[in-house]
Protein backbone atom coordinates (compact mmCIF):
# COMPACT_ATOMS: atom_id res chain seq x y z
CA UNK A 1 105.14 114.21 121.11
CA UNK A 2 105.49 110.79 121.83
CA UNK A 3 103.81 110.10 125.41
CA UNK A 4 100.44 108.83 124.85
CA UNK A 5 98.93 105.38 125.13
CA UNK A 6 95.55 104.08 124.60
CA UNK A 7 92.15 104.71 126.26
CA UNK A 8 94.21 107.45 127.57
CA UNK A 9 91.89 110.39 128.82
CA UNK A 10 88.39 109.05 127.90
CA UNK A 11 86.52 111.40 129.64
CA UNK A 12 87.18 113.94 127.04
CA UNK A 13 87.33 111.56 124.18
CA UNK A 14 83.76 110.05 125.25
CA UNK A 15 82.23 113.68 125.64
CA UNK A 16 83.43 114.40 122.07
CA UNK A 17 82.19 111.41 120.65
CA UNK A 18 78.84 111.66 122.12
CA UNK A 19 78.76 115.63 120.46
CA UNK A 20 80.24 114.93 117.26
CA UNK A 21 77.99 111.59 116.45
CA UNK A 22 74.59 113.31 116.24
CA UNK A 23 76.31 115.88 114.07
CA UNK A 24 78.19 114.18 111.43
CA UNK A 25 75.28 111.29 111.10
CA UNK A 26 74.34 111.19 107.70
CA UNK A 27 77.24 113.03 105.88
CA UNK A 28 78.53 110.85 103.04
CA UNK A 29 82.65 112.44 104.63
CA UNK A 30 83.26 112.62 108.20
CA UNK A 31 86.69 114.33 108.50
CA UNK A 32 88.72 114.22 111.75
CA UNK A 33 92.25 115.82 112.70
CA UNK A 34 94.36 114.22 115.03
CA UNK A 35 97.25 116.83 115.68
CA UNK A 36 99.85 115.51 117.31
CA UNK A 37 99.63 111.30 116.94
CA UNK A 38 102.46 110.31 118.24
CA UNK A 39 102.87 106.59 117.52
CA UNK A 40 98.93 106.22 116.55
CA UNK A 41 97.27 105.16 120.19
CA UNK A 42 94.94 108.30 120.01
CA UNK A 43 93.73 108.14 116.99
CA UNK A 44 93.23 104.23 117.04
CA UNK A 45 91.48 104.75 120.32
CA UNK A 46 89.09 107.62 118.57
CA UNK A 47 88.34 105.38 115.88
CA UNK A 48 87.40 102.10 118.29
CA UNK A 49 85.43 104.52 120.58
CA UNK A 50 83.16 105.86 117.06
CA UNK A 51 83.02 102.48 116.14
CA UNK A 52 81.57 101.64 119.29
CA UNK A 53 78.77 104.57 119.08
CA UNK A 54 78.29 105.07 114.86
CA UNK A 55 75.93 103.28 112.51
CA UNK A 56 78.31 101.16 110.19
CA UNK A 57 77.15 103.85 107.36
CA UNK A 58 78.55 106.64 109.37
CA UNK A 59 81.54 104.36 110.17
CA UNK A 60 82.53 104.01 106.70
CA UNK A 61 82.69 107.66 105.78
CA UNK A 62 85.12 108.71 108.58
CA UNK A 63 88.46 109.83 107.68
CA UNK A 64 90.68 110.47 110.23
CA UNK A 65 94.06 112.28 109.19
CA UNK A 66 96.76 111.41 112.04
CA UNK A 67 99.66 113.65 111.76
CA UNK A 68 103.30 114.62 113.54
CA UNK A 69 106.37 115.59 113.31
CA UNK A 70 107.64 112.47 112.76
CA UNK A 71 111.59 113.24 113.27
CA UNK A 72 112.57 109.58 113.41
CA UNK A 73 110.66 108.57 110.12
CA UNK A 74 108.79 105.86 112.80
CA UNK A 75 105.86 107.20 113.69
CA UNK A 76 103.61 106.92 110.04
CA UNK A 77 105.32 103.25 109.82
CA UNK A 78 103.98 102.01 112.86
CA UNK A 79 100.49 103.77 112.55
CA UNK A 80 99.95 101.87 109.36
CA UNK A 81 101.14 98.62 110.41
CA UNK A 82 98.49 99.19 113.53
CA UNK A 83 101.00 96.65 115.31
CA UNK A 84 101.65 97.29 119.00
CA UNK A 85 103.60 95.40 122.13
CA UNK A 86 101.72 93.33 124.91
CA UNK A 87 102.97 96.58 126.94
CA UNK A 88 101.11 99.11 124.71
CA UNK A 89 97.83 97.36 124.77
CA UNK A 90 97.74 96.53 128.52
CA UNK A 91 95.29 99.22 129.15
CA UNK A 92 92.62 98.87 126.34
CA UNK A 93 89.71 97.13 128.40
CA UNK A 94 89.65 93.08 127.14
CA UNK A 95 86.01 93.19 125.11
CA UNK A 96 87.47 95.74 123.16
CA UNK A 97 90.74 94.53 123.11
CA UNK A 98 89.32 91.09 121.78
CA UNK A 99 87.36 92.92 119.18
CA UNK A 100 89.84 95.28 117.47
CA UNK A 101 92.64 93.69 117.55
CA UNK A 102 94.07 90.14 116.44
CA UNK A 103 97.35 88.41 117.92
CA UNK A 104 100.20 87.71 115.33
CA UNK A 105 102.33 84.86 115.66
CA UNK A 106 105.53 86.47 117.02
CA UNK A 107 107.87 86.08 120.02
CA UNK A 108 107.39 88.34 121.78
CA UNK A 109 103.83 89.12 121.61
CA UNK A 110 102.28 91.67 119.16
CA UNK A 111 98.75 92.74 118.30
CA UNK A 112 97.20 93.61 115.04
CA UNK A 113 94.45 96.57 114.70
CA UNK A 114 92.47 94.90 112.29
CA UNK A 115 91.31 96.51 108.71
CA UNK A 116 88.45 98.31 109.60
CA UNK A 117 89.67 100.64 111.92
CA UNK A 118 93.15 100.84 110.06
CA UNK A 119 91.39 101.85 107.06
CA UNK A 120 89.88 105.02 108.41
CA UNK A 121 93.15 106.46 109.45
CA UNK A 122 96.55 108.36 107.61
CA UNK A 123 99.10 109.60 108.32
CA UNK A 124 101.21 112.41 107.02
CA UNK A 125 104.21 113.79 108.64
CA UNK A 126 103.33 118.05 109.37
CA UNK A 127 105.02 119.94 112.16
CA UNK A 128 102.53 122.78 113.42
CA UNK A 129 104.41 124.96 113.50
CA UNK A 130 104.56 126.06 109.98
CA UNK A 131 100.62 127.22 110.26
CA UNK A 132 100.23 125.39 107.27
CA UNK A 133 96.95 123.22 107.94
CA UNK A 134 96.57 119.62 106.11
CA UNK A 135 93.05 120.19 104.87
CA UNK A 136 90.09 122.16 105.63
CA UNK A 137 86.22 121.25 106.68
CA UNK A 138 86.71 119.04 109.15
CA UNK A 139 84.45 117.86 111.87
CA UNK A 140 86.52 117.37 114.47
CA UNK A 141 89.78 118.61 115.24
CA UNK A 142 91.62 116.53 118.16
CA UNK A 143 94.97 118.65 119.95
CA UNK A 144 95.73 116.96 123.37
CA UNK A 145 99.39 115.85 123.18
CA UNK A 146 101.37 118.78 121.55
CA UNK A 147 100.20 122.69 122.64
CA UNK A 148 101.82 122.73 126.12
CA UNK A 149 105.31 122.22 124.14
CA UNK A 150 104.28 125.80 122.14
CA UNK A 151 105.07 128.84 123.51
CA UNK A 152 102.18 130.79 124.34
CA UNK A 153 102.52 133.11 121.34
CA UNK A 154 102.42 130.09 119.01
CA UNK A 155 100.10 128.42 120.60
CA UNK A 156 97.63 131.16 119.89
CA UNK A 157 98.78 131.02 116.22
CA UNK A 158 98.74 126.88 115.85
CA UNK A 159 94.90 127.39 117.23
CA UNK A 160 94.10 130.05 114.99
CA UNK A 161 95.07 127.65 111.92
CA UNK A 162 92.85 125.09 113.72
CA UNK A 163 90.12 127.37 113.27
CA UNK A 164 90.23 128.18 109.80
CA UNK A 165 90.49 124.14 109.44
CA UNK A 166 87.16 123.94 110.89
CA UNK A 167 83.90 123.51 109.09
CA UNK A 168 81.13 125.68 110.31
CA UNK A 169 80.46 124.89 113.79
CA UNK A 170 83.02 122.25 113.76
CA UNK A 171 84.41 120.89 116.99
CA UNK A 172 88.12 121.20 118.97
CA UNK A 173 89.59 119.41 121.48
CA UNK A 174 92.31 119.61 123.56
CA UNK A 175 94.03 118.58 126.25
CA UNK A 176 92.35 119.14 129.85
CA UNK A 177 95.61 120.70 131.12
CA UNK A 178 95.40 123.45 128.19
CA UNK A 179 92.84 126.63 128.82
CA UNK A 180 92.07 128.48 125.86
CA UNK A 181 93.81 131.43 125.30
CA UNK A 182 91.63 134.54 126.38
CA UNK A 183 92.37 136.25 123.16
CA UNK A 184 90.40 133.28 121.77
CA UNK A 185 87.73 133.53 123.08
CA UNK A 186 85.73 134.91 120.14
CA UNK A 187 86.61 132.04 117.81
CA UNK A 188 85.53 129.06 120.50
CA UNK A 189 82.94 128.33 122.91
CA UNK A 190 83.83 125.93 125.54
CA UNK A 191 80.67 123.35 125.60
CA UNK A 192 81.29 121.62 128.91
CA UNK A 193 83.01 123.16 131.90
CA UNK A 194 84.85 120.25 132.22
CA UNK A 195 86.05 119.08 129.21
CA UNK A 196 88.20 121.07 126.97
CA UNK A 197 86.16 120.93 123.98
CA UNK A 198 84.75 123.69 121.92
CA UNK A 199 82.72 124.68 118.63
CA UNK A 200 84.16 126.85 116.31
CA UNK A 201 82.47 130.51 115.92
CA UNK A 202 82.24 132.44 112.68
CA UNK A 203 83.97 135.63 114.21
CA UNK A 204 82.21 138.81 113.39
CA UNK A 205 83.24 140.86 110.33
């Protein structure tokens, strides 16, 4: 899915960052999921917004695997380059901007994310829809660009994978436009009423 753009639906990015922080803080590997990349403005902006909140020791053990579907071989390019238009950084706010990102000499205009938020992200190519998860144990699993594109049947299946990805009391979030399934509802518990985010429950044997 390719629409996204940076800083783009901080509220729930800022309420997961503030719930995730105080729960990953001294683990020697932070893992995060970013399901659904697109060109890498989500992720990036995940990374600058921890940046902004961790101790540089927490910093440095984040790993945040981006991933997509990647049909034009483009996306994984781009998201390790970290190099973006004038356009595509209009809306990062300037003290941020200024910080985490350098100008390269090129006509027209491009930006540079610079090394150490670029180190703490990969990508690999995945399509969702093969329920075939790219790790397991992480901390954070980020959805918010992809699920409304699933039919509802694999929707429920593509966030049952999510769950097994999950550490123990690991967090999910998606997209404020996308309700849990009901049938779900034993696996998740919604912490905010307004935020589409949720901890992962053991479900009972």
């Amino acid at each position: 899915m390719a629409f996204t753009f940076f800083y783009r639906d901080m509220h729930t990015i800022d309420h997961t960052a503030r719930v995730l922080i105080p729960e990953v803080s001294g683990r020697s590997k932070i893992r995060v999921w970013d399901a659904g990349c697109a060109m890498g403005p989500e992720p990036y902006t995940l990374a600058m917004t921890l940046a902004e909140e961790m101790e540089r020791f927490s910093f440095d053990n984040l790993f945040i695997t981006a991933t997509d579907i990647d049909e034009q071989d483009v996306y994984g390019r781009t998201i390790h380059e970290g190099i973006y238009s004038a356009e595509e950084v209009k809306r990062i706010p300037i003290e941020l901007f200024s910080k985490y990102f350098e100008a390269l000499p090129t006509s027209p205009p491009t930006y540079k994310v610079i090394n150490p938020i670029r180190d703490r992200i990969e990508f690999k190519k995945h399509d969702l829809l093969t329920l075939q998860p790219v790790g397991s144990g992480f901390s954070l699993i980020l959805c918010k660009n992809v699920l409304l594109h699933f039919q509802p049947a694999e929707r429920i299946e593509v966030l049952k994978m999510f769950h097994k990805s999950l550490a123990p009391d690991g967090l999910l979030a998606t997209e404020n436009t996308q309700k849990l399934p009901t049938e779900l509802g034993h696996l998740f518990t919604q912490l905010m009423p307004d935020v589409q985010l949720f901890r992962r429950e053991e479900p009972a044997s």
